[in-house]
Every structure is written in C-alpha cells, then in structure tokens.
N, C-alpha and C. Protein backbone atom coordinates (compact mmCIF):
# COMPACT_ATOMS: atom_id res chain seq x y z
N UNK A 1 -20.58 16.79 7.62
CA UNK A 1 -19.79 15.66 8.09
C UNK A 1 -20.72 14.66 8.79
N UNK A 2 -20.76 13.57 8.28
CA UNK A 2 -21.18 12.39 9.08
C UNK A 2 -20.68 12.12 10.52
N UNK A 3 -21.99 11.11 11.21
CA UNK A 3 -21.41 10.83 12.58
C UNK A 3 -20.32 9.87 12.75
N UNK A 4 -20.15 9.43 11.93
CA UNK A 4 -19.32 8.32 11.51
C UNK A 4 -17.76 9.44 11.45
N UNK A 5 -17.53 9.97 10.12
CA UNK A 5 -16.57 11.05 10.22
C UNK A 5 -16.14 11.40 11.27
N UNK A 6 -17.65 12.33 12.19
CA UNK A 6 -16.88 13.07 13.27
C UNK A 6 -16.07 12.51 14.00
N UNK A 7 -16.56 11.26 14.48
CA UNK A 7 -15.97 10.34 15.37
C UNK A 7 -14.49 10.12 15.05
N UNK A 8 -14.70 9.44 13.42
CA UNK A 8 -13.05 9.57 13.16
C UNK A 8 -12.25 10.62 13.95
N UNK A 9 -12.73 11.77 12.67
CA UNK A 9 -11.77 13.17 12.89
C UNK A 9 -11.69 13.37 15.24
N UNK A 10 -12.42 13.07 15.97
CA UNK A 10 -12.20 13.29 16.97
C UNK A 10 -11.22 12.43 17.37
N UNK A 11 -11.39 11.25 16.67
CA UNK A 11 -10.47 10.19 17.35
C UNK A 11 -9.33 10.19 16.58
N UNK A 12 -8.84 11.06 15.70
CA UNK A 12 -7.48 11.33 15.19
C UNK A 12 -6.84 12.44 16.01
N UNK A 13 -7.81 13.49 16.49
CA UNK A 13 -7.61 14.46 17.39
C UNK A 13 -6.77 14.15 18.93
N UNK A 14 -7.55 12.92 19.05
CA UNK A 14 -7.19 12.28 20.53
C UNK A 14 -5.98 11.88 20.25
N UNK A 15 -5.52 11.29 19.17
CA UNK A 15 -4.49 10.21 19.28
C UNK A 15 -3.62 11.41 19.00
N UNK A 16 -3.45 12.68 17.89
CA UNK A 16 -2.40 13.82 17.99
C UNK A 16 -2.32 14.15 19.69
N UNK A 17 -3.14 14.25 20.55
CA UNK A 17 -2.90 14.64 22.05
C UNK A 17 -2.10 13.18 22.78
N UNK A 18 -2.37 12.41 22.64
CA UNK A 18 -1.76 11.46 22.87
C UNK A 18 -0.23 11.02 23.21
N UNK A 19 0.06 11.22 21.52
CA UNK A 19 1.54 11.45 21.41
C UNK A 19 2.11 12.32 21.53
N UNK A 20 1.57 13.27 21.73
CA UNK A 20 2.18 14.88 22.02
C UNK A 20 2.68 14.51 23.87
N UNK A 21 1.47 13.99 24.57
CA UNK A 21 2.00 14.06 26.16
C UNK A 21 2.92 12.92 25.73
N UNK A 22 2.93 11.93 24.86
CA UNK A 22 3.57 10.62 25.05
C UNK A 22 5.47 11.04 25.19
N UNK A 23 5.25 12.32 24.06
CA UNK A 23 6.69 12.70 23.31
C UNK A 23 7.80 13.67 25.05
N UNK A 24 6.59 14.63 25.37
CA UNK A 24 6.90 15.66 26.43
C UNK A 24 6.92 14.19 27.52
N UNK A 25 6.86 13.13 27.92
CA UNK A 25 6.93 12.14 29.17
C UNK A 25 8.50 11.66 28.52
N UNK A 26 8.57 11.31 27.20
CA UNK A 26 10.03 10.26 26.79
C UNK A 26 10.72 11.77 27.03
N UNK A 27 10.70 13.16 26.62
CA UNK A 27 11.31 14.11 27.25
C UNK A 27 11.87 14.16 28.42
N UNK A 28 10.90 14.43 28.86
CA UNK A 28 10.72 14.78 30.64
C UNK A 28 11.82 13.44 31.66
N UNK A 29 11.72 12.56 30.77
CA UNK A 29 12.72 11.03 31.37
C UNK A 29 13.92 11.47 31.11
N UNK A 30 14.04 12.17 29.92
CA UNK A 30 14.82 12.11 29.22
C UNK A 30 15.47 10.60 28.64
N UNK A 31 14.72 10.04 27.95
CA UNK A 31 14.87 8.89 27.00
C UNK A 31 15.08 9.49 25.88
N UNK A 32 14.22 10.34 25.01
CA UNK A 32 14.86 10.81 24.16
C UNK A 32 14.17 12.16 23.76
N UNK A 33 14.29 12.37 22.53
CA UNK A 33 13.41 13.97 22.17
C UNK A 33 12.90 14.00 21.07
N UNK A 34 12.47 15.28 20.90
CA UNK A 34 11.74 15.29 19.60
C UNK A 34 12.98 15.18 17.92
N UNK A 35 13.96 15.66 18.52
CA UNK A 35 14.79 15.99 17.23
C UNK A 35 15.48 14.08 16.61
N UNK A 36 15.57 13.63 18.01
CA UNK A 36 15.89 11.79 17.36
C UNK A 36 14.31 11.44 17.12
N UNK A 37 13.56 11.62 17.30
CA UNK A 37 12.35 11.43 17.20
C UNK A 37 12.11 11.63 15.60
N UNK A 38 12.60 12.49 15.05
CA UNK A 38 12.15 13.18 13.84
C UNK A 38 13.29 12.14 12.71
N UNK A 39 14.44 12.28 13.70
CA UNK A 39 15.68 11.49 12.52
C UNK A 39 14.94 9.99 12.40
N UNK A 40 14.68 9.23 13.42
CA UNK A 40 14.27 8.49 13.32
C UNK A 40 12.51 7.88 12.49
N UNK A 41 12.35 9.30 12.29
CA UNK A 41 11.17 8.90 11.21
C UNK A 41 11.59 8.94 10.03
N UNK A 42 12.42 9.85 9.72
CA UNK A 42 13.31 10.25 8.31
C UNK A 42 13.74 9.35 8.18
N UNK A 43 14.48 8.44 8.45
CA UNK A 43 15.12 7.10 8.12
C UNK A 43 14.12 5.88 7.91
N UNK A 44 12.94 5.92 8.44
CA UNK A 44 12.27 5.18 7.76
C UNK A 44 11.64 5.84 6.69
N UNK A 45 11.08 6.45 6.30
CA UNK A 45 10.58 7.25 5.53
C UNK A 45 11.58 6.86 4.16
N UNK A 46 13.32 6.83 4.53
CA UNK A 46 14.16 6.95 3.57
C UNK A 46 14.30 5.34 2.94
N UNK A 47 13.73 4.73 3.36
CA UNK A 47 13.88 3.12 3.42
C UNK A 47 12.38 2.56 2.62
N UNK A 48 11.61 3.89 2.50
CA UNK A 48 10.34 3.60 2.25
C UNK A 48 9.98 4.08 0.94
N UNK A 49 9.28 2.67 0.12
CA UNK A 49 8.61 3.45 -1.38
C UNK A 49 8.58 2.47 -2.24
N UNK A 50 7.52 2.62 -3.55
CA UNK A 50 7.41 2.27 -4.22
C UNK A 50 8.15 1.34 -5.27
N UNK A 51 9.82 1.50 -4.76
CA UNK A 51 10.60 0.53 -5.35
C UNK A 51 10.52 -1.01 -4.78
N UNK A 52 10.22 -0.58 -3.48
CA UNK A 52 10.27 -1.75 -2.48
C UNK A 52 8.88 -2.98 -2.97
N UNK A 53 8.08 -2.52 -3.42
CA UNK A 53 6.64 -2.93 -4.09
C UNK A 53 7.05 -3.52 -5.37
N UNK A 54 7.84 -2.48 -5.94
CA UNK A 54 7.86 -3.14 -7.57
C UNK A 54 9.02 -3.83 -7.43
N UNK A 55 9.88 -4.42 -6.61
CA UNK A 55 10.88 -5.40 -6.41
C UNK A 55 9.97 -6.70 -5.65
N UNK A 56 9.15 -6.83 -5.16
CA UNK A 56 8.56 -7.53 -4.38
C UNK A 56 7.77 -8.23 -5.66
N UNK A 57 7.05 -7.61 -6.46
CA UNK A 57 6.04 -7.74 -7.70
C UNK A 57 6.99 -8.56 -8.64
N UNK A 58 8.14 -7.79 -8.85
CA UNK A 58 9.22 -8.33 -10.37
C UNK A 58 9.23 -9.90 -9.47
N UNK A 59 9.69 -9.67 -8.08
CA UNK A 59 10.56 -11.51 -8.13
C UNK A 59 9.28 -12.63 -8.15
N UNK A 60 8.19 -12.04 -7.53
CA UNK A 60 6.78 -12.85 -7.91
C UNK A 60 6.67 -13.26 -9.02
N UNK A 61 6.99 -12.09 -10.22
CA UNK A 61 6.07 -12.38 -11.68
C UNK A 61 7.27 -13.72 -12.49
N UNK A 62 8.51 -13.60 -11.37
CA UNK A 62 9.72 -14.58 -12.05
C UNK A 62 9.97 -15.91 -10.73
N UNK A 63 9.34 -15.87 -10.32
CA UNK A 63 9.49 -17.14 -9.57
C UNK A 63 8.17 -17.42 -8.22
N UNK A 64 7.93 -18.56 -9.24
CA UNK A 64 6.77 -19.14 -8.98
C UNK A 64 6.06 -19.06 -7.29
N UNK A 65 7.52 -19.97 -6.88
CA UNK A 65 7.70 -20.55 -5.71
C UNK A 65 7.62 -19.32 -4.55
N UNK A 66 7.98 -18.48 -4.84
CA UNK A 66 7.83 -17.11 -4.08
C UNK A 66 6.61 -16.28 -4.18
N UNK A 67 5.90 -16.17 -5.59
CA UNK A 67 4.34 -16.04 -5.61
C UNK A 67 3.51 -16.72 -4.57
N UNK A 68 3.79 -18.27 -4.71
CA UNK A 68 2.89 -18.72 -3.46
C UNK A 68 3.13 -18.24 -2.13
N UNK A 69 4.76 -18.34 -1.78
CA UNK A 69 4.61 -17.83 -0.08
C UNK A 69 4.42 -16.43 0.10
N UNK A 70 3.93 -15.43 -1.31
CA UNK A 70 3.78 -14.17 -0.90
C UNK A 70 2.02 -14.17 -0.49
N UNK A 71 1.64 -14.81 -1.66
CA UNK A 71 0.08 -14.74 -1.26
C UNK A 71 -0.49 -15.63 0.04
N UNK A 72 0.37 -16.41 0.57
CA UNK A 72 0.09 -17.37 1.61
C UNK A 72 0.30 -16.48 3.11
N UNK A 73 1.71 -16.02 3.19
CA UNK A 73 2.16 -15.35 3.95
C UNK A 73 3.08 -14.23 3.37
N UNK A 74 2.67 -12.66 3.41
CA UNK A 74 3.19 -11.75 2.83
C UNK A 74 4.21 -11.13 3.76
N UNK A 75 4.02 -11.24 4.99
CA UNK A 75 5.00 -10.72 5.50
C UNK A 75 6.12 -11.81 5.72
N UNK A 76 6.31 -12.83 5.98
CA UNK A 76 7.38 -13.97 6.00
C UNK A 76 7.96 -13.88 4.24
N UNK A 77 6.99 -13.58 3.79
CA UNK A 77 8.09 -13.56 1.42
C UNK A 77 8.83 -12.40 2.00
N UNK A 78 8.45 -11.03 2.17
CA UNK A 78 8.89 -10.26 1.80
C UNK A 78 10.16 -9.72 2.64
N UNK A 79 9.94 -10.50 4.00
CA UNK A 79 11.37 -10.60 4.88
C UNK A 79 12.30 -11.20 4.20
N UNK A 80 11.98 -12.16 3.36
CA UNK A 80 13.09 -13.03 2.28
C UNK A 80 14.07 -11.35 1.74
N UNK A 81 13.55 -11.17 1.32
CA UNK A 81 14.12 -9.28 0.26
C UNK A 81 14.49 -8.49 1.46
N UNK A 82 14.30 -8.92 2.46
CA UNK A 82 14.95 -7.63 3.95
C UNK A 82 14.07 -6.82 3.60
N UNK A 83 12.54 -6.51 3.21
CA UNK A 83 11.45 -5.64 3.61
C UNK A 83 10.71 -6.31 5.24
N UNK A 84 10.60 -4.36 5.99
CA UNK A 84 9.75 -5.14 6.98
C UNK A 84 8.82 -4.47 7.49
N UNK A 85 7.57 -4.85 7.25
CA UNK A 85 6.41 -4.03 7.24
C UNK A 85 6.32 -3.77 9.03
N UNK A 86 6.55 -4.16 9.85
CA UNK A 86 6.53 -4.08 11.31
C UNK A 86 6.74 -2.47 11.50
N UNK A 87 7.51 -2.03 11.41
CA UNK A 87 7.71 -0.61 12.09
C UNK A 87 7.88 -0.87 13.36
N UNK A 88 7.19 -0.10 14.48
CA UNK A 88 7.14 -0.13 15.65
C UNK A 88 5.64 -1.16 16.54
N UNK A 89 4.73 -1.46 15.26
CA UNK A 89 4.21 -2.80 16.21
C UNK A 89 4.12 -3.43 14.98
N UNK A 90 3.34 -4.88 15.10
CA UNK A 90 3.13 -5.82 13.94
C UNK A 90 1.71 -5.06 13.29
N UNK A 91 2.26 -5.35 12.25
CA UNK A 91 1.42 -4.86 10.89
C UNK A 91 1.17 -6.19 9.73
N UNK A 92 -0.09 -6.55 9.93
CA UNK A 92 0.08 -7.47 8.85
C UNK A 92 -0.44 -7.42 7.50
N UNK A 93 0.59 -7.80 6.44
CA UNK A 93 0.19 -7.76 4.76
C UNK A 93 -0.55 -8.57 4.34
N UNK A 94 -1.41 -8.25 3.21
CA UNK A 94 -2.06 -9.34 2.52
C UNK A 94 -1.69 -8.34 0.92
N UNK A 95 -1.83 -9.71 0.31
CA UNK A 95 -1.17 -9.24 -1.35
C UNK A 95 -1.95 -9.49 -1.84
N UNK A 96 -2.97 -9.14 -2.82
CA UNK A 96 -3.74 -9.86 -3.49
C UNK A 96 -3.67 -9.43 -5.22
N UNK A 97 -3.99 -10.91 -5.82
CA UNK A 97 -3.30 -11.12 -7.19
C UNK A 97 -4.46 -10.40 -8.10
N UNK A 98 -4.32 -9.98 -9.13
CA UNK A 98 -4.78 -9.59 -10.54
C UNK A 98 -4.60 -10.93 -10.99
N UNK A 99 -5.98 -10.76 -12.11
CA UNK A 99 -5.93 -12.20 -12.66
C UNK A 99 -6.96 -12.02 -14.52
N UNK A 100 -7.29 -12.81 -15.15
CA UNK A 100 -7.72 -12.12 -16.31
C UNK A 100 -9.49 -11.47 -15.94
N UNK A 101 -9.57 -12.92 -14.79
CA UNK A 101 -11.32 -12.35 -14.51
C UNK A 101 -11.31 -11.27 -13.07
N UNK A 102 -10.11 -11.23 -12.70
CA UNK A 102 -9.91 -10.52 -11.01
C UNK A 102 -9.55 -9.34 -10.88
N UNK A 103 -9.72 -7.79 -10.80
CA UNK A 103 -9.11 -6.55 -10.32
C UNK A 103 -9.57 -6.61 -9.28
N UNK A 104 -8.13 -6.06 -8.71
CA UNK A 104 -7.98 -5.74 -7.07
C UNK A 104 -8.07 -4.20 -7.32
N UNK A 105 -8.73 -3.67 -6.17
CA UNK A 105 -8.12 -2.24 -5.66
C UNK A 105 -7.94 -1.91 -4.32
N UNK A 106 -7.09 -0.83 -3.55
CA UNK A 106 -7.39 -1.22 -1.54
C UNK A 106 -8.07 0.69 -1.53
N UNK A 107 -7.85 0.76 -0.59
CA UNK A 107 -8.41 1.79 -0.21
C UNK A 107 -8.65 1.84 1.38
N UNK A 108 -8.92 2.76 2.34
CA UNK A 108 -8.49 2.77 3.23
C UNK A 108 -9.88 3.94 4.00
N UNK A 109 -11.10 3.05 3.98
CA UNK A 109 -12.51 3.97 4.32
C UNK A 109 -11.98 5.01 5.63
N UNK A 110 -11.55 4.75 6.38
CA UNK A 110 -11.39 4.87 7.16
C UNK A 110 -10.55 6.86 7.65
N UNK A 111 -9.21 6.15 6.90
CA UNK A 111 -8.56 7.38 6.89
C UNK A 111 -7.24 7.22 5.90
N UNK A 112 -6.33 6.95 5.95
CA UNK A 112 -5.02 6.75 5.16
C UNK A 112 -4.25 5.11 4.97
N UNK A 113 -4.55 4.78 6.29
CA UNK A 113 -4.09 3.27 6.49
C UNK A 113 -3.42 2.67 4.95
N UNK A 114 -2.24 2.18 4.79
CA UNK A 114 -1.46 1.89 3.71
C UNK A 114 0.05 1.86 3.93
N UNK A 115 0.30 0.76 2.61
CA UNK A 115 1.36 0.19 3.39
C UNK A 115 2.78 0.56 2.78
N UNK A 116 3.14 1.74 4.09
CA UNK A 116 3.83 2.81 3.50
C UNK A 116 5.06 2.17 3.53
N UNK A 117 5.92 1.57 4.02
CA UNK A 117 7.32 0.82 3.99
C UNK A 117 7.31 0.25 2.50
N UNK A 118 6.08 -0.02 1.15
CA UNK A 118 5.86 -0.93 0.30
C UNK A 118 5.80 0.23 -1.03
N UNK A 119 5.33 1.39 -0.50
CA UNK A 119 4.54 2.39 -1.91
C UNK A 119 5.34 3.34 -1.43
N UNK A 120 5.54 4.03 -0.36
CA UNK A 120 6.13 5.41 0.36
C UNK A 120 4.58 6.13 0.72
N UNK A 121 5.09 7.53 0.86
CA UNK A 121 3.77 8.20 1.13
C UNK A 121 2.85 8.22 0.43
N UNK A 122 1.55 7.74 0.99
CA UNK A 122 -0.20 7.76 0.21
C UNK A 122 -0.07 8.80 -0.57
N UNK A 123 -0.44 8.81 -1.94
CA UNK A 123 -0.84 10.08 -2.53
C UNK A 123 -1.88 11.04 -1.96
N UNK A 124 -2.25 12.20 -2.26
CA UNK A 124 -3.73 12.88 -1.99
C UNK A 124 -4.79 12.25 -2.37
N UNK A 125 -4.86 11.66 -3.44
CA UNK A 125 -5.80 11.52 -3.73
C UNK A 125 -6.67 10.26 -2.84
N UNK A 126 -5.42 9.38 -2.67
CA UNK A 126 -5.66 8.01 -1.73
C UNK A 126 -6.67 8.89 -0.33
N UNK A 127 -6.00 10.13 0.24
CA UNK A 127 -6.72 10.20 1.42
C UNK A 127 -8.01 11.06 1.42
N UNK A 128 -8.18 11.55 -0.09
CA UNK A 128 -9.46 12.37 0.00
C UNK A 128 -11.16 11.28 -0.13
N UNK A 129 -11.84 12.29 0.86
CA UNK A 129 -12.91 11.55 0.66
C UNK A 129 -13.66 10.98 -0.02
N UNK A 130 -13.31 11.83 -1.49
CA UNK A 130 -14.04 11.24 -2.65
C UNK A 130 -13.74 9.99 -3.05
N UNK A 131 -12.60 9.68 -3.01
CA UNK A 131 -12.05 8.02 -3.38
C UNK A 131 -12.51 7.12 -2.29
N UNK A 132 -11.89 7.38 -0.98
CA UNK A 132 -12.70 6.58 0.16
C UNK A 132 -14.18 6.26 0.17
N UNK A 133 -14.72 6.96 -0.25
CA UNK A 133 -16.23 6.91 -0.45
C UNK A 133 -16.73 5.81 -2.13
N UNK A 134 -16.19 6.78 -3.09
CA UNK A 134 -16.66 6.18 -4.48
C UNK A 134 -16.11 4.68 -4.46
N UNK A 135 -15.06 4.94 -4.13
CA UNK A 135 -14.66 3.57 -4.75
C UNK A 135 -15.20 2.10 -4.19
N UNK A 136 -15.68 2.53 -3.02
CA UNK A 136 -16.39 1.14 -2.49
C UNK A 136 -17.93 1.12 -3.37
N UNK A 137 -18.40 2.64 -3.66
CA UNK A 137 -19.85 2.20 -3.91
C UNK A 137 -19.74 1.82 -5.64
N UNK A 138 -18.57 2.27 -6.15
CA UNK A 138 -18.35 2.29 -7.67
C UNK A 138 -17.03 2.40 -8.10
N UNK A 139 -16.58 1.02 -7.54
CA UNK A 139 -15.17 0.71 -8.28
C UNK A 139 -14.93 0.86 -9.39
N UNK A 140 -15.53 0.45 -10.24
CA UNK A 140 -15.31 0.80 -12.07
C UNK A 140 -15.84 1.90 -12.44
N UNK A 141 -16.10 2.90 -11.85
CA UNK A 141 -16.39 4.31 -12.55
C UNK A 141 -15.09 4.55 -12.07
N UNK A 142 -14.72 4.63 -10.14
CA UNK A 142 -13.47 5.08 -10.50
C UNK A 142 -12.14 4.54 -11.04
N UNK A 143 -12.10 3.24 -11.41
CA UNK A 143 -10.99 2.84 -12.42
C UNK A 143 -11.04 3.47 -13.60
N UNK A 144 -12.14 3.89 -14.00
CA UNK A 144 -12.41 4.53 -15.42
C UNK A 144 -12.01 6.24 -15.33
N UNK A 145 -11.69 6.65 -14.51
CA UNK A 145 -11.04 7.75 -13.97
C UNK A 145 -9.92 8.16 -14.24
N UNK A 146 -8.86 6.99 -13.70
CA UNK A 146 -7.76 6.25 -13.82
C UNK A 146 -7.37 5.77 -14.90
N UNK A 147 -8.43 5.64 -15.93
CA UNK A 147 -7.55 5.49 -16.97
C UNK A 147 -8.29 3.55 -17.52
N UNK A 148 -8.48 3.03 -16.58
CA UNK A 148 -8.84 1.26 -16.46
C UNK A 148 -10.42 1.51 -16.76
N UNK A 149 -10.57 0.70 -18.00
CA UNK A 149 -11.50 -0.13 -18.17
C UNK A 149 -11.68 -1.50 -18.67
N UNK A 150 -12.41 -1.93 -17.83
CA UNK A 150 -12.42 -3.29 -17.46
C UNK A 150 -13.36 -3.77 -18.45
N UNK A 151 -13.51 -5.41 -18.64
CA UNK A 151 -14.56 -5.78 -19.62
C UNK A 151 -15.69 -5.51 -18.36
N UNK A 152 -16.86 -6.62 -18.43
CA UNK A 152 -18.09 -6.37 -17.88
C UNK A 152 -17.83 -7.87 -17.10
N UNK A 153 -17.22 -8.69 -17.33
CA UNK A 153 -17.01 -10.17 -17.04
C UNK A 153 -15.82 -10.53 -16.10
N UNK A 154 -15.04 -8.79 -16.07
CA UNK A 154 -14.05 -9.11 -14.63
C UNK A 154 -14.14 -8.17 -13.21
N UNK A 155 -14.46 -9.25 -12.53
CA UNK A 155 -14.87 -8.78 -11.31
C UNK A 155 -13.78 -8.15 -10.46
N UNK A 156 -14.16 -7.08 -9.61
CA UNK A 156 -13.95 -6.08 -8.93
C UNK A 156 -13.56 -6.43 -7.28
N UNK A 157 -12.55 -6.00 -6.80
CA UNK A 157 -12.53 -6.69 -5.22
C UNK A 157 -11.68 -5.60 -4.70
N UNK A 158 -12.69 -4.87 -3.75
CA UNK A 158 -12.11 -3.80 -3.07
C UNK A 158 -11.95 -4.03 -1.55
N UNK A 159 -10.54 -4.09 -0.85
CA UNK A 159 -10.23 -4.24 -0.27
C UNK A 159 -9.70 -3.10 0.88
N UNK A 160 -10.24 -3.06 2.25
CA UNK A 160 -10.23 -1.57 2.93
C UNK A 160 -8.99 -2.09 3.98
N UNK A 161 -8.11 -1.20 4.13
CA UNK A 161 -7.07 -0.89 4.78
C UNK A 161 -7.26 -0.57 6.03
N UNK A 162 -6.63 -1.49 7.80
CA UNK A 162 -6.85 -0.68 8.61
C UNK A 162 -5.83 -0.65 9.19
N UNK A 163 -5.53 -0.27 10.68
CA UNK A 163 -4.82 -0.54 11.90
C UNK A 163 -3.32 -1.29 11.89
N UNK A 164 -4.54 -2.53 11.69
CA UNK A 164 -3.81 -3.68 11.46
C UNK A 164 -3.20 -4.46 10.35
N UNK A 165 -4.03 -4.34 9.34
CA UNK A 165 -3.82 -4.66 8.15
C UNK A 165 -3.59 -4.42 6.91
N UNK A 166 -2.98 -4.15 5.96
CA UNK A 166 -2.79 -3.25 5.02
C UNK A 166 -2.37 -4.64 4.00
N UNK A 167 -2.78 -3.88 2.33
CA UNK A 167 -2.83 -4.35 1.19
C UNK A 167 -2.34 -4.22 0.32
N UNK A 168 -1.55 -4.71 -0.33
CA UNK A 168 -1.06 -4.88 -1.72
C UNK A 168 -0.93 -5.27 -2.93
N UNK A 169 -1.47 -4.98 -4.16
CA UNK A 169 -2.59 -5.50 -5.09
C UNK A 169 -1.06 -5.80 -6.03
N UNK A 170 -1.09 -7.70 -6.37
CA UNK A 170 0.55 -7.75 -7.48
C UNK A 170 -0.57 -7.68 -8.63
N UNK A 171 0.22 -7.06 -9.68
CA UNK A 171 -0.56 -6.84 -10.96
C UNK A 171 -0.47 -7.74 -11.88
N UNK A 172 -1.24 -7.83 -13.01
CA UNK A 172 -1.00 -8.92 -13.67
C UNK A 172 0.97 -8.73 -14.69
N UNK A 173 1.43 -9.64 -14.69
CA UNK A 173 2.78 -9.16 -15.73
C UNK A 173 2.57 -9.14 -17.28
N UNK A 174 2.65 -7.98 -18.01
CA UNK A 174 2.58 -7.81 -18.99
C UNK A 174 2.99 -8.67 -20.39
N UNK A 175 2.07 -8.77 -21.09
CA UNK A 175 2.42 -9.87 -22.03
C UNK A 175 3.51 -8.90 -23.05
N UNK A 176 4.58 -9.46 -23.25
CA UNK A 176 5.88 -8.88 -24.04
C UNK A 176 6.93 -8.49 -23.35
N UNK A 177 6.92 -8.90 -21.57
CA UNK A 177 8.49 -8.92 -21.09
C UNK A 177 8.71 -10.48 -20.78
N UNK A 178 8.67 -11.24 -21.73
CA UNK A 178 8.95 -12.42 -21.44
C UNK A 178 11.01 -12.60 -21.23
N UNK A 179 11.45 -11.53 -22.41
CA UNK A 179 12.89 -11.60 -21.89
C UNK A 179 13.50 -10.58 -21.19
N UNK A 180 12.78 -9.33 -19.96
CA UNK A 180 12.98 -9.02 -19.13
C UNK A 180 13.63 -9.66 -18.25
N UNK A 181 14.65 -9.20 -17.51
CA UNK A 181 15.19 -9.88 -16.28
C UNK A 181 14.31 -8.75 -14.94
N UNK A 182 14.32 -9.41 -14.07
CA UNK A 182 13.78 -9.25 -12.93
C UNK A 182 14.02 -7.54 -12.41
N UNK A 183 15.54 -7.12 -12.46
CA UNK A 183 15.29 -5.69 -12.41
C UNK A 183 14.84 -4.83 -13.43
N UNK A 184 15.06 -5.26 -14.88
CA UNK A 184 14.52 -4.76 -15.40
C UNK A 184 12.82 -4.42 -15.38
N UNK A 185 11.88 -5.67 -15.07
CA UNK A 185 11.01 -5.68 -14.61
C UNK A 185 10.54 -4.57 -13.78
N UNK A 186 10.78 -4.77 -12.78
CA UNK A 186 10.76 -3.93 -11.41
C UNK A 186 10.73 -2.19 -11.94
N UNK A 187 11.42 -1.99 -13.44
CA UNK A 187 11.31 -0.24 -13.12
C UNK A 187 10.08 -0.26 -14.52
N UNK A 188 8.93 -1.15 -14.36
CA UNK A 188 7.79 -1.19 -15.17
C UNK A 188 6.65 -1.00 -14.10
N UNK A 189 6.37 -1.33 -13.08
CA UNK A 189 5.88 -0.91 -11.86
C UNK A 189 5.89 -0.03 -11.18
N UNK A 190 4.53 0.51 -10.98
CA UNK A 190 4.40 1.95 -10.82
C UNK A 190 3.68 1.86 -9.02
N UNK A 191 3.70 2.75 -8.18
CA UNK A 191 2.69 2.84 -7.29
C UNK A 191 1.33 2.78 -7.21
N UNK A 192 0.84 3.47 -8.29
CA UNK A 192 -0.28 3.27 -8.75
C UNK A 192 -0.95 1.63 -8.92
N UNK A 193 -0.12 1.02 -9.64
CA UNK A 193 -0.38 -0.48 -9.99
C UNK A 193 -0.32 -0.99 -8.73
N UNK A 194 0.13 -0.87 -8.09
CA UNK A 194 0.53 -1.91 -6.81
C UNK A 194 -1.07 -1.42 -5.82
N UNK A 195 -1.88 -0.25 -5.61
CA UNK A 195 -2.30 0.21 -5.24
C UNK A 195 -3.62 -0.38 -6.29
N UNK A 196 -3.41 -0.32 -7.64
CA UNK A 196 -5.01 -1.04 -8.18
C UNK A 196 -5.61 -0.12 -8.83
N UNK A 197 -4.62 1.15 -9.26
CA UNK A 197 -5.63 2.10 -10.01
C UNK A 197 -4.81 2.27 -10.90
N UNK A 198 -4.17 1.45 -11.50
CA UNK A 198 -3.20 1.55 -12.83
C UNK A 198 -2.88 -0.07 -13.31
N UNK A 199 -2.42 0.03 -14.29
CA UNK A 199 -2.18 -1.59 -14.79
C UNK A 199 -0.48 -1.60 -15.73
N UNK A 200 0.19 -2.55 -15.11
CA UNK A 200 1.69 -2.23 -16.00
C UNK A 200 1.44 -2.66 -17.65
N UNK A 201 2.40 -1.64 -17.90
CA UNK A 201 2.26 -2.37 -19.06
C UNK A 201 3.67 -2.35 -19.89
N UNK A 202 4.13 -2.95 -21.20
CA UNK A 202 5.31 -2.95 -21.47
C UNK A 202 5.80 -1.96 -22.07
N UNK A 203 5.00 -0.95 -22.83
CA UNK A 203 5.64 0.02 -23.09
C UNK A 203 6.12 1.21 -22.01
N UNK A 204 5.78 0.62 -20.44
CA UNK A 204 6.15 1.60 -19.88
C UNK A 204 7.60 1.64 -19.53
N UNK A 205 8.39 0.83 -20.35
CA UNK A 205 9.97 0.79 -20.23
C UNK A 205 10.18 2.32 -20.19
C-alpha cells in the first residue's frame, strides 16, 4: 500500500469513528437513532439510480434548450425533473458531453465518490483499485476492456470524482432513434454509459 493509500484508508477510518460518536451524541440527546437513521438512508437509496441518469440523458438528447442549461449548470437542469443531488450538504454536478472526436470517462482516484442520487450504487468494479489506478494512466486499454474501441483521432477525458464534485458523462444519442419518444429513449441508457465505460446503442431496445 502506498503512502498516499494509507492516508486515505486512515482517513476513512477516522471519519467511520466520527460518525459512530456523531450517531451515539444525536442518541444520547435523543434527537434521533440509529433505526430512523437507517430508514432514512433507505429512502434515499430508494429514490436513487440509474433511471434518474437515463431520464436526465433522454430529455437532453430531445431538447436542445435543456442540453445547454445541463452542461452550463447541472444541478439547476436537473432540479427542472425534481432530481436533487444535495443530500445532506451541497454537492456539485458537472455533465460532460460525448461527441464524435470526445469520450468522457469519471472515476473517482480517490475512493468511491459518485453521483449516487444519478446511477444508484457504484458498481465493484468502479471502487477497485485497478480501475482507479488504470484508467487515469490508460483510458483506452481500459475502454477496450469494456467492450469500447475508439478510433486513434478521438480523444479521451478522464474526469476524477471528489467530496465535492461528482460527474456525469451524457452519451452520444444513437443514430436510428430518430422516432423514439423521450421515454422510450431513456430505457436505452445504461449506467454504464452515463459513467463512460459503455456507449448506447439502438439495438439495445
């Protein structure tokens, strides 16, 4: 383990002690407990996922005017749809577009950071080290993993997830749902795509 790592892993350590005295003090007040504590994660959790992403993506790929204020300001578009990346402090989005010369991918060096109200829970693979690591030093080997290969002439933009900020990659819209309607759209979008290690496509009706 790197010094870099350890530090992490200690400072994930700290913050589990943290909220542990934080939880036994809202106890001890009796404000509240662990069991509303728990409902109240479950309910977001239940509010949370990958549909929320590929509804956000469909009304982009069908109206223009909402593409711009998503890439301008992502969290003010996506309050338009009653998504709200806030949780319990401000969290801010950035969306970034696929284009014919542009792949996005995010990733999160760090530790998990991702924007779970948008995808639901990170896959494994998102939090293992091997992706955190490769993919910054060799984005297109691991798209080629995944399944994506890219020409040699479209550039690569890997984007790291923290604290504060978290990412959402809109994909390009597939040539042949031109007479898709918007929900239909939406169940062609995968987590994967929104995340940058998959690409929609139309036969995935």
């Amino acid at each position: 383990m790197s010094e870099h790592e350890h530090k992490h892993e200690a400072s994930s350590a700290q913050m589990v002690k943290r909220v542990d005295r934080l939880v036994a003090t809202l106890e001890g007040r009796g404000i509240t407990n662990t069991a509303e504590l728990t409902e109240v994660i479950e309910n977001l959790l239940a509010g949370a996922g990958p549909a929320n992403g590929a509804r956000i993506t469909a009304r982009a790929w069908v109206d223009s005017a909402f593409r711009t204020r998503l890439i301008a300001d992502a969290n003010a578009a996506i309050s338009e749809l009653g998504v709200d990346m806030s949780h319990w402090a401000p969290v801010r989005l950035r969306v970034v577009e696929n284009t014919q010369s542009m792949h996005n991918v995010i990733v999160c060096t760090l530790c998990s950071c991702y924007p779970l109200a948008l995808l639901g829970p990170p896959p494994t693979w998102y939090k293992s080290e091997a992706y955190r690591s490769r993919v910054v030093r060799e984005p297109r080997a691991v798209l080629r993993d995944f399944g994506i290969v890219l020409n040699s002439d479209v550039k690569i933009a890997v984007w790291d997830s923290t604290a504060e900020l978290r990412y959402m990659v809109l994909p390009q819209r597939p040539a042949g749902t031109e007479h898709l309607d918007e929900a239909r759209l939406a169940t062609l979008i995968s987590r994967d795509a929104l995340i940058g290690v998959a690409v929609v496509s139309a036969g995935a009706e």
